[in-house]
Protein backbone atom coordinates (compact mmCIF):
# COMPACT_ATOMS: atom_id res chain seq x y z
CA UNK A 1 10.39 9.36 -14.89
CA UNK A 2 13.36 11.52 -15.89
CA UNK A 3 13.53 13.65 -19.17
CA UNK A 4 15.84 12.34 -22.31
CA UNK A 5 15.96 14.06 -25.54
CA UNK A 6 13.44 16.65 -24.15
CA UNK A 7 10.71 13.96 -23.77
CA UNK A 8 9.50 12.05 -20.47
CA UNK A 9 10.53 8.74 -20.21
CA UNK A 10 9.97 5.91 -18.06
CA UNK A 11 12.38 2.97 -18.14
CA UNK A 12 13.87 4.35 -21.86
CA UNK A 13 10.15 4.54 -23.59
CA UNK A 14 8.84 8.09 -24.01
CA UNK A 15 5.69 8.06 -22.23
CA UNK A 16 4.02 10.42 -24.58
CA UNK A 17 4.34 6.95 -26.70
CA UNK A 18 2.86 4.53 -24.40
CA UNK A 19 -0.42 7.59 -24.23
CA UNK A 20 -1.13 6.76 -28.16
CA UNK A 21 -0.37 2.98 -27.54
CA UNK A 22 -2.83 2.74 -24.88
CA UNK A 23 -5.26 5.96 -24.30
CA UNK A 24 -5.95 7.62 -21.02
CA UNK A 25 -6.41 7.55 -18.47
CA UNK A 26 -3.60 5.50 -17.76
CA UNK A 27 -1.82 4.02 -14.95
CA UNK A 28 1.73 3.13 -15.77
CA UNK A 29 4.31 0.92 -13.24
CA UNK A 30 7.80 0.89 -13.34
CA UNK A 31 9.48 -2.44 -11.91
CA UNK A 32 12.60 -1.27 -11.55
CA UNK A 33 11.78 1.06 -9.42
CA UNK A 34 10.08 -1.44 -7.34
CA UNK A 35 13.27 -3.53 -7.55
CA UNK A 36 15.50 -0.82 -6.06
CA UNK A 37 13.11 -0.54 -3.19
CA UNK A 38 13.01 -3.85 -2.25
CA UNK A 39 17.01 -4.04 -2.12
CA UNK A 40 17.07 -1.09 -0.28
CA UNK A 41 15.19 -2.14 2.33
CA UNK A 42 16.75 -5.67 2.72
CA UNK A 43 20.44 -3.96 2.84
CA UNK A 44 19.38 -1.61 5.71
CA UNK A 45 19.04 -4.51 8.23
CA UNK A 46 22.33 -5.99 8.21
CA UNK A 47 22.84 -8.83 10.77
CA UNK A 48 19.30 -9.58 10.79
CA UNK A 49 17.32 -12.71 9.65
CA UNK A 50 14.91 -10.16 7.47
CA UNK A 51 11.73 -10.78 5.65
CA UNK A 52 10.38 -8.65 3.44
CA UNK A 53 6.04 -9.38 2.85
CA UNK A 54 4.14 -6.93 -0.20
CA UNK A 55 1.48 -5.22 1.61
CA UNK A 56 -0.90 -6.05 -1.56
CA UNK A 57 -3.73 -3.62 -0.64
CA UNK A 58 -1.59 -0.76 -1.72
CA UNK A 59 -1.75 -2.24 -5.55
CA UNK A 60 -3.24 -5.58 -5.90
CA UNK A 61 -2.69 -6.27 -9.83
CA UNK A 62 -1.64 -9.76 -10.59
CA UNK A 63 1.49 -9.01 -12.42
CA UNK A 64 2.67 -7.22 -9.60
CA UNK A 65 2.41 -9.95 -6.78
CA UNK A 66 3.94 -12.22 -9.86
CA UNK A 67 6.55 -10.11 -9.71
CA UNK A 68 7.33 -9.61 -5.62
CA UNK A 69 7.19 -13.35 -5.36
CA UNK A 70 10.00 -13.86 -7.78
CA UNK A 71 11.97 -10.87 -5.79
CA UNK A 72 11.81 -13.26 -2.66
CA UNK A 73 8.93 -11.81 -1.10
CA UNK A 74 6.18 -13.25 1.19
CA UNK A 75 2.88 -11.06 1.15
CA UNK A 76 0.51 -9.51 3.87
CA UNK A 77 -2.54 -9.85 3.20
CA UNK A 78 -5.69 -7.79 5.09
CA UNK A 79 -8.88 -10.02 2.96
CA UNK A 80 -9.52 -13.33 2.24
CA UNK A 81 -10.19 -11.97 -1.80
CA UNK A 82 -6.83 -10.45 -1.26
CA UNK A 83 -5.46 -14.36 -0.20
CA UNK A 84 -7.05 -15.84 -3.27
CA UNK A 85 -5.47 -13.30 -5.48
CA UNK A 86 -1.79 -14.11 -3.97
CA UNK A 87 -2.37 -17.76 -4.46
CA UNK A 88 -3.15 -17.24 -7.83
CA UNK A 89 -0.01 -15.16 -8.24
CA UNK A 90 1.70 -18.28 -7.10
CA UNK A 91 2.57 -17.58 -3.64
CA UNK A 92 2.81 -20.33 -1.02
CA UNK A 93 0.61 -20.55 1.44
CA UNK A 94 2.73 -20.31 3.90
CA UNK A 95 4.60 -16.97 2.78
CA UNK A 96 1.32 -15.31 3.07
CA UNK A 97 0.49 -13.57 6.79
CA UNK A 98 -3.44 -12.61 6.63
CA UNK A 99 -4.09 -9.60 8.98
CA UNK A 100 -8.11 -8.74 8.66
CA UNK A 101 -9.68 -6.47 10.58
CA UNK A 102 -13.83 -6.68 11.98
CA UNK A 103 -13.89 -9.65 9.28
CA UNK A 104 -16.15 -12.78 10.54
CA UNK A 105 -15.10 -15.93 11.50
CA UNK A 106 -16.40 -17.18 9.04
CA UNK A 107 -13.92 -15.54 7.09
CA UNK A 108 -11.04 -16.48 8.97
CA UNK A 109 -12.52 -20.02 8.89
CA UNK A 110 -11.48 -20.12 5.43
CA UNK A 111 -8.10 -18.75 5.65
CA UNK A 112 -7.10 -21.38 7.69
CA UNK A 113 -8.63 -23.80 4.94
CA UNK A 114 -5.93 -22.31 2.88
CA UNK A 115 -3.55 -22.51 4.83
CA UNK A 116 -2.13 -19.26 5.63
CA UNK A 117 -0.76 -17.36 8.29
CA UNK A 118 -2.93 -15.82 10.85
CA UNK A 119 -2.91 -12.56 12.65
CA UNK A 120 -6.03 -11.90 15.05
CA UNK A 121 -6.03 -8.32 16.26
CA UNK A 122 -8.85 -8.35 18.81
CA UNK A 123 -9.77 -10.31 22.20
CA UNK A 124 -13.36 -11.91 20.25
CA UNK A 125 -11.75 -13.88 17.36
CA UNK A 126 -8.90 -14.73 19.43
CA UNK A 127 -10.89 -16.41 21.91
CA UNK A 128 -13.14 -17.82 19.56
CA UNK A 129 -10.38 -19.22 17.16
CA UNK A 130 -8.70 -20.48 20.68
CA UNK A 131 -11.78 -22.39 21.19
CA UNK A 132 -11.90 -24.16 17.89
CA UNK A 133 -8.50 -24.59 16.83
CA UNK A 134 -6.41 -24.80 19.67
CA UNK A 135 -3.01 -25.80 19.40
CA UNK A 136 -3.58 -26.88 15.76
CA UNK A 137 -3.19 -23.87 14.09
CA UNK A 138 -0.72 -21.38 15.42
CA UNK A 139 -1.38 -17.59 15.33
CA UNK A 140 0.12 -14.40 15.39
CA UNK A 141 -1.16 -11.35 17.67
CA UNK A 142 -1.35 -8.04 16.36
CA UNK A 143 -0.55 -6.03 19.08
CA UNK A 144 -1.42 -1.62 19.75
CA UNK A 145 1.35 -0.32 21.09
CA UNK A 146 -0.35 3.74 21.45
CA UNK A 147 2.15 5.40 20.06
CA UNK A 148 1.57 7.82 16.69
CA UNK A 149 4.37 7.70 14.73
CA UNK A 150 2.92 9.32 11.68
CA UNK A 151 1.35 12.17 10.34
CA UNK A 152 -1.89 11.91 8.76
CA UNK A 153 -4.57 10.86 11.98
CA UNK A 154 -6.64 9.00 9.14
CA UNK A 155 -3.68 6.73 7.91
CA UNK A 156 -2.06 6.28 11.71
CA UNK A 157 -2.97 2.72 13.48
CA UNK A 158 -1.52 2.25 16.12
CA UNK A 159 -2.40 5.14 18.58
CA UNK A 160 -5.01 4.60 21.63
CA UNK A 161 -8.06 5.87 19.43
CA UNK A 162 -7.62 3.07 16.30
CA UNK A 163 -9.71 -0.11 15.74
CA UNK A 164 -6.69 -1.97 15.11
CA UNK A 165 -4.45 -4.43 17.01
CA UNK A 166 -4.85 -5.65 20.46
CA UNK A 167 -4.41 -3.01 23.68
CA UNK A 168 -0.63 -3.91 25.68
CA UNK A 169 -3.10 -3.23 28.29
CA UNK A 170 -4.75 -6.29 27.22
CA UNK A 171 -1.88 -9.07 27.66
CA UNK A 172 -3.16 -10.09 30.50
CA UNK A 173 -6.34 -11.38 29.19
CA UNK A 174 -4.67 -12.62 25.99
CA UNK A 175 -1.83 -14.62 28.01
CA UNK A 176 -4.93 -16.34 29.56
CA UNK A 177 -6.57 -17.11 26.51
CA UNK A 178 -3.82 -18.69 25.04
CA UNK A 179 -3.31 -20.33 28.29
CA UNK A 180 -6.67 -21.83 28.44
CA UNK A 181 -7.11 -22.91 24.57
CA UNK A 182 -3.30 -24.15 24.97
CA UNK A 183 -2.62 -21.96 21.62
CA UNK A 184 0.38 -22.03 20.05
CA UNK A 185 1.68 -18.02 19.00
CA UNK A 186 4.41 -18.16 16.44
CA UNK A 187 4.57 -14.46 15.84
CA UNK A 188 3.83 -10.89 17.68
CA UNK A 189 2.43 -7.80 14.56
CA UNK A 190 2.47 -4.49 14.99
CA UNK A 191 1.68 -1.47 12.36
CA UNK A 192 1.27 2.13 13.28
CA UNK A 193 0.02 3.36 10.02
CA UNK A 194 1.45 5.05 7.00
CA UNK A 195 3.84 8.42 7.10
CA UNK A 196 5.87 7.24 9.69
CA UNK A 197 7.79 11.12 10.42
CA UNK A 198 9.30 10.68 13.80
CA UNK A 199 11.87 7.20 13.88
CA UNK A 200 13.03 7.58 17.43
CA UNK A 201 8.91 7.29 18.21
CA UNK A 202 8.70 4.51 16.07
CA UNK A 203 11.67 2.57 17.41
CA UNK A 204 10.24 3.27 21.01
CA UNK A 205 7.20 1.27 19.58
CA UNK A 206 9.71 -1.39 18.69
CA UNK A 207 10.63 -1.63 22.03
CA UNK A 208 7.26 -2.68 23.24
CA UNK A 209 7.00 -4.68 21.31
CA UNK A 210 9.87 -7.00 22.00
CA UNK A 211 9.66 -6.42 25.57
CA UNK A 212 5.66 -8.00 24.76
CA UNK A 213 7.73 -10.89 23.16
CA UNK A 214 10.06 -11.71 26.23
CA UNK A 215 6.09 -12.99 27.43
CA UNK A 216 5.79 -15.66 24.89
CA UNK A 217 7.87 -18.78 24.58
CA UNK A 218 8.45 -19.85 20.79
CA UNK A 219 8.16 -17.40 18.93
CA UNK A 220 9.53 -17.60 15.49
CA UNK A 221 9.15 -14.08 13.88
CA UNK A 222 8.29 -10.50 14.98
CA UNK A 223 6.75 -8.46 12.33
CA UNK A 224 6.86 -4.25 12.69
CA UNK A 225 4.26 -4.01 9.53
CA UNK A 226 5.39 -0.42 8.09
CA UNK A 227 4.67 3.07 7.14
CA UNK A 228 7.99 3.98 5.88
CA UNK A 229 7.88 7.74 4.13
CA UNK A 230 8.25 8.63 1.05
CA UNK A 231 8.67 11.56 -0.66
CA UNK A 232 5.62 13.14 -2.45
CA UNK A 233 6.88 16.79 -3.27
CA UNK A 234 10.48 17.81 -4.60
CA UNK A 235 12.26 18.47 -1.55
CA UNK A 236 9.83 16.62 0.88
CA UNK A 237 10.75 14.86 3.77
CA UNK A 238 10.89 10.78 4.22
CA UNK A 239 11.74 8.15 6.49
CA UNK A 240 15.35 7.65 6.59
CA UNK A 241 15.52 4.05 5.77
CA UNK A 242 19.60 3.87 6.59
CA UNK A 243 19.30 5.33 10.15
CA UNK A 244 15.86 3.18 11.23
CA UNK A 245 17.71 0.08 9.89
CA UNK A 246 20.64 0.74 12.27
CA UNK A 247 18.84 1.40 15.13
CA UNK A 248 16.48 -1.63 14.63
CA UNK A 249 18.88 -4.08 14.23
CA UNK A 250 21.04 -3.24 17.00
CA UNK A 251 18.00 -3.67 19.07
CA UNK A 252 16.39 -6.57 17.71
CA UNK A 253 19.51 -8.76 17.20
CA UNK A 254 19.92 -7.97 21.20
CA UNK A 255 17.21 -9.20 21.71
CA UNK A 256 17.47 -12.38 19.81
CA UNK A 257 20.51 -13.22 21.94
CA UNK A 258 18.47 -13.00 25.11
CA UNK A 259 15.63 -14.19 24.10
CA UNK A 260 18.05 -17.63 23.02
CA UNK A 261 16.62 -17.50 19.67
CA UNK A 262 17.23 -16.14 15.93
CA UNK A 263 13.58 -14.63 15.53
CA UNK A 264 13.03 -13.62 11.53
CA UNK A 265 12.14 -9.84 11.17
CA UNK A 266 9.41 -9.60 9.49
CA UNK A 267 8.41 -5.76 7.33
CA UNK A 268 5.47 -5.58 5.38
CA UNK A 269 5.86 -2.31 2.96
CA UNK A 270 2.53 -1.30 0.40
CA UNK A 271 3.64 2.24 -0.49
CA UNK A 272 7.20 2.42 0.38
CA UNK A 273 7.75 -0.55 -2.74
CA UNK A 274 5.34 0.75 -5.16
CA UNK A 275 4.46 4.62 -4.43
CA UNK A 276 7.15 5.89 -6.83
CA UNK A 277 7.00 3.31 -9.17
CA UNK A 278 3.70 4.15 -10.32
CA UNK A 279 2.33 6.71 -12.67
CA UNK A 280 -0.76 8.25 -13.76
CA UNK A 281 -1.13 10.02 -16.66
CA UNK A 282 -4.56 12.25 -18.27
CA UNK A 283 -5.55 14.33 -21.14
CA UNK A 284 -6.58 18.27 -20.48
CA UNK A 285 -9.77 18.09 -21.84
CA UNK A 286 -10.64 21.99 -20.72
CA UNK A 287 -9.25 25.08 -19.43
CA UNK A 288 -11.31 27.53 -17.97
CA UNK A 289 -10.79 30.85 -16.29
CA UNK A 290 -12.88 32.81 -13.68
CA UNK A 291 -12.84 35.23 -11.90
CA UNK A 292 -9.54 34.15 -9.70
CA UNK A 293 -9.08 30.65 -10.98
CA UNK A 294 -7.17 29.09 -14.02
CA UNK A 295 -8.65 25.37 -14.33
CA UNK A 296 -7.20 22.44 -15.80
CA UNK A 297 -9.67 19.97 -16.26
CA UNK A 298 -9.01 16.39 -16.67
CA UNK A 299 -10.47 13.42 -18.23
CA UNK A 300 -10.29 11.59 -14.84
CA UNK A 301 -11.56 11.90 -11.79
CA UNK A 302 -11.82 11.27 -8.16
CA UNK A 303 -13.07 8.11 -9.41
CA UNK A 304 -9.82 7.23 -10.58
CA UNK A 305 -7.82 8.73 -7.71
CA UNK A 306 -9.39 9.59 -4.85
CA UNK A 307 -6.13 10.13 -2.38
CA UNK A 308 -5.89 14.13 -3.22
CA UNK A 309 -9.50 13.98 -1.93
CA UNK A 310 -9.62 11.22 0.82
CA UNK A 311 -6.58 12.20 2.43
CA UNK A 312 -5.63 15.61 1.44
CA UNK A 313 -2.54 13.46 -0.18
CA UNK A 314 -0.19 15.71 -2.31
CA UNK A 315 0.94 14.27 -5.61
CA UNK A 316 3.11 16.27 -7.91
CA UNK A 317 1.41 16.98 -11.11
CA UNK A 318 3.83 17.51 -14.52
CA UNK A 319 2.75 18.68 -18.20
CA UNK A 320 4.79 15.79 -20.05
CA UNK A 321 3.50 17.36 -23.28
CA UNK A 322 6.06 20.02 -22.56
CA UNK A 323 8.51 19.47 -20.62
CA UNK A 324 10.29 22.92 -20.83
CA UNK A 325 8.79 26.19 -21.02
CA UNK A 326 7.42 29.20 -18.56
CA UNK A 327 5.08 28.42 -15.84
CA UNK A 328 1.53 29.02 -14.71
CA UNK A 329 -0.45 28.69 -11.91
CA UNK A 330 -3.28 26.29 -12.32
CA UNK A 331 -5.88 24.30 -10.32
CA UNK A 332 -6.12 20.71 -11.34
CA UNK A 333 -9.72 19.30 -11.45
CA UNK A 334 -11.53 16.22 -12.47
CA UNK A 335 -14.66 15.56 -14.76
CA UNK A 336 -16.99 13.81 -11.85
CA UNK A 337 -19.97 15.80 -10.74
CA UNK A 338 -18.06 16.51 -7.29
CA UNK A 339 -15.39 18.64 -5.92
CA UNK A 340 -12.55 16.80 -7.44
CA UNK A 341 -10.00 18.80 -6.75
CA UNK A 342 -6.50 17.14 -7.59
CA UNK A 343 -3.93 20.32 -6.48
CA UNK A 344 -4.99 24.08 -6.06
CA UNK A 345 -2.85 26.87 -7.39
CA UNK A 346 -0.01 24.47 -9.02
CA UNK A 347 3.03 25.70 -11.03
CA UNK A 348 3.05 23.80 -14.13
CA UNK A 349 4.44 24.80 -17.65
CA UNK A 350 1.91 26.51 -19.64
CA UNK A 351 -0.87 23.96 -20.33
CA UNK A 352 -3.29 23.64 -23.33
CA UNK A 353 -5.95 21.89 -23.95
CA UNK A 354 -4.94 18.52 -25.40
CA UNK A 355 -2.09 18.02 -23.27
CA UNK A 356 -1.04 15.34 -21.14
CA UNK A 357 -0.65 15.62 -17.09
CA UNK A 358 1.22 13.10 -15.32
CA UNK A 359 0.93 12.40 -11.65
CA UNK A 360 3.41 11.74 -9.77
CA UNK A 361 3.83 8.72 -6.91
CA UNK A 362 0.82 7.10 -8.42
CA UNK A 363 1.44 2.91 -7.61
CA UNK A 364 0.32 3.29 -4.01
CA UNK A 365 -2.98 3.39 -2.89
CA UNK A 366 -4.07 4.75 -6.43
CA UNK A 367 -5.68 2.67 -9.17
CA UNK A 368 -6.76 0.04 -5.54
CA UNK A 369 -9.16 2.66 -4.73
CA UNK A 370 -10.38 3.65 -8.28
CA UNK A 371 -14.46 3.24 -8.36
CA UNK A 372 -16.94 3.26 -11.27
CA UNK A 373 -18.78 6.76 -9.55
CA UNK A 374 -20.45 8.80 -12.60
CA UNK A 375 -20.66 5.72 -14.02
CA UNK A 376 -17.44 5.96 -15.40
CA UNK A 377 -14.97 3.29 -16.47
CA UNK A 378 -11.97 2.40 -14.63
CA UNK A 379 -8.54 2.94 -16.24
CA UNK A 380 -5.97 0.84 -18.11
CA UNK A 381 -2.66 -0.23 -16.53
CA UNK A 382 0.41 -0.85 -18.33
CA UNK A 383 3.87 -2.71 -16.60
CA UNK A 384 7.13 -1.71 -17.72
CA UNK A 385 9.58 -4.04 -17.16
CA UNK A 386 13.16 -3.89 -18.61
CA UNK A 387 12.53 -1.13 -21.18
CA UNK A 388 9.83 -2.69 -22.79
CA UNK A 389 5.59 -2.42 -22.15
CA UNK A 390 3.17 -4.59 -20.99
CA UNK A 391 -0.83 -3.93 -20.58
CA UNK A 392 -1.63 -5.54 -17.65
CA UNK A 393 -4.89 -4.54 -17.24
CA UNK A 394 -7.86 -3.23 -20.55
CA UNK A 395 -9.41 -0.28 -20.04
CA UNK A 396 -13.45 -1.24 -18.96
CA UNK A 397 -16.32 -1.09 -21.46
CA UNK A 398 -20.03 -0.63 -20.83
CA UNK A 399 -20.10 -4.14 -20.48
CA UNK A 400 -18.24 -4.13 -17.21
CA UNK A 401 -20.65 -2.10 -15.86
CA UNK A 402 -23.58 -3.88 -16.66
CA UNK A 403 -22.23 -7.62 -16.29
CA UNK A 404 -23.46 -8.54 -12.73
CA UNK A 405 -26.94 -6.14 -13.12
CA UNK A 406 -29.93 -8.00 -14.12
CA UNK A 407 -32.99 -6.59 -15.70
CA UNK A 408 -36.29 -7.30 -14.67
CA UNK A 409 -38.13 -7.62 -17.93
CA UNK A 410 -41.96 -8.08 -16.74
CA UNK A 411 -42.31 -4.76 -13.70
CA UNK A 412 -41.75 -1.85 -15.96
């Protein structure tokens, strides 16, 4: 979103334009954004036999895993709904990698029925799926390397305290596993979580993870998941793609040579493709003053975008109903009946009531965990893609609400 003409625009259409199109709330994607992040990661791993899979919980609309599959991308996938959805976007099955976590398998059962990749992150459904597959169906092992590589404890994976991936102090017990169900791995996982900060930590994680691979004959990919930075306010700080490239690729293209094979390197970036593409725009429905507080309140809610609450996430909140002017503090709230706090004491220019608020780094993690709390209906989304607008998703009625209820005519 840059300013032409002293109006917001996104792609060449003023977005004040696309807010009497389509109403707000309103969540608003930008592809070529997405498009530049995508070739920017590829380009930072020269040398390499790279692979670049959508982490699809991060924004799961199908226009958007329409449009990573024509970019070349495979998807990772963390629910079997989330599986269904990519096949319907058109993927093939076997450019899909499904990672669950504490799912049954049951579950899993019917991932395999559709043919897609496997990751099992714990001893249980390894030995189980051992037991009933075999070597029939080849698996990937999501490995914990303890190592915390980000910021934010609730977003970090991969240190000694998370649910996820299997212990390195557990090899031993998976190398007899696979020994005993004569299982075929094809791939080792890892993912330490979102916010990634420190790269040296991260690439130490790398390194125990190929030295797990040097375990396992055949391999034909290693995947590192993600958590690549970005940046949330003005000057923030990010992971600096350029330099972790470098350093990965010397590393894993030595170990390719030893290891006597060209392994594909597998990433699997959610918020790092679509964070900054994404938008989300609301009216100012009030402004009210106390005692020490000037309130902007919104006609959206945590319901709508629950990060700012969840994870104390910062998102950088604009007035694109003016976009020059003088400044005043404000506190950004929503309309649910709940703290919904979206930034405390924000410098924004001067605000009335009627004007429109844009967010800022909205496409991640945003309209995926929008609810219907209060009752309230989820948001539109609209896809702009080479200077022209698309709704890719209608606003909900009170029909959506009530569609899967049913009332029980004859006990009231």
């Amino acid at each position: 979103m840059k300013i032409e003409n002293n109006q917001y625009v996104i792609d060449g259409i003023p977005v004040l334009s696309l807010v009497e199109k389509y109403g707000t709330p309103l969540y608003i994607y930008e592809t070529a954004r997405m498009e530049a992040q995508y070739r920017k990661l590829l380009k930072a791993f020269p040398g390499s036999n790279t692979r670049i899979y959508y982490a699809c919980k991060a924004l799961t609309n199908i226009n958007i895993l329409r449009f990573f599959r024509k970019l070349g991308a495979g998807l990772d996938a963390v629910s079997i709904q989330e599986v269904q959805l990519s096949l319907m976007a058109g993927f093939d099955p076997k450019d899909i990698l499904y990672t669950p976590n504490c799912v049954s398998m049951e579950e899993i059962d019917k991932a395999v029925d559709l043919g897609v990749g496997i990751n099992i992150d714990n001893i249980s459904i390894l030995e189980q799926f051992g037991h009933k597959y075999g070597k029939n169906v080849p698996v990937c092992i999501r490995i914990n390397p303890h190592i915390m590589a980000g910021a934010n404890h609730k977003i970090s994976t991969g240190h000694i305290d998370s649910k996820f991936g299997i212990s390195i102090y557990q090899l031993p017990h998976v190398e007899r596993i696979i020994q005993t169900n004569n299982m075929v791995v094809e791939g080792l996982h890892m993912h330490t979580g979102s916010d990634i900060l420190d790269v040296e930590v991260f690439l130490r994680g790398i390194e125990i993870l190929l030295e797990t691979a040097r375990n396992f004959k055949g391999l034909k990919f290693i995947d590192i998941g993600s958590g690549f930075k970005v940046p949330y306010k003005p000057d923030d700080i990010y992971t600096d793609i350029e330099q972790f490239g470098k350093g990965l690729s010397e590393r894993f293209n030595r170990f390719c040579h030893d290891y006597g094979s060209d392994l594909t390197l597998i990433f699997e970036p959610g918020k790092f493709l679509v964070s900054e593409a994404g938008y989300f725009v609301a009216r100012v429905n009030i402004l009210k003053q106390t005692l020490a507080t000037m309130f902007a309140g919104l006609d959206t809610g945590m319901n709508h975008m629950i990060r700012p609450m969840f994870y104390d996430a910062y998102h950088q909140i604009i007035n694109i109903s003016k976009p020059e002017g003088k400044t005043r503090i404000y506190t950004v709230v929503g309309y649910i009946c709940e703290t919904d706090t979206f930034g405390w004491n924000r410098k924004i220019t001067e605000i009335s009531e009627g004007d429109y608020l844009a967010f800022l780094n909205a496409g991640a993690y945003c309209f995926a965990m929008a609810s219907n709390y209060n009752s309230r209906f989820k948001p539109a989304e609209v896809l702009i893609h080479r200077k022209k607008d698309y709704l890719v998703r209608q606003r909900e009625t009170i029909e959506d609400l009530t569609k899967n209820q049913i009332v029980i005519e004859d006990i009231f």
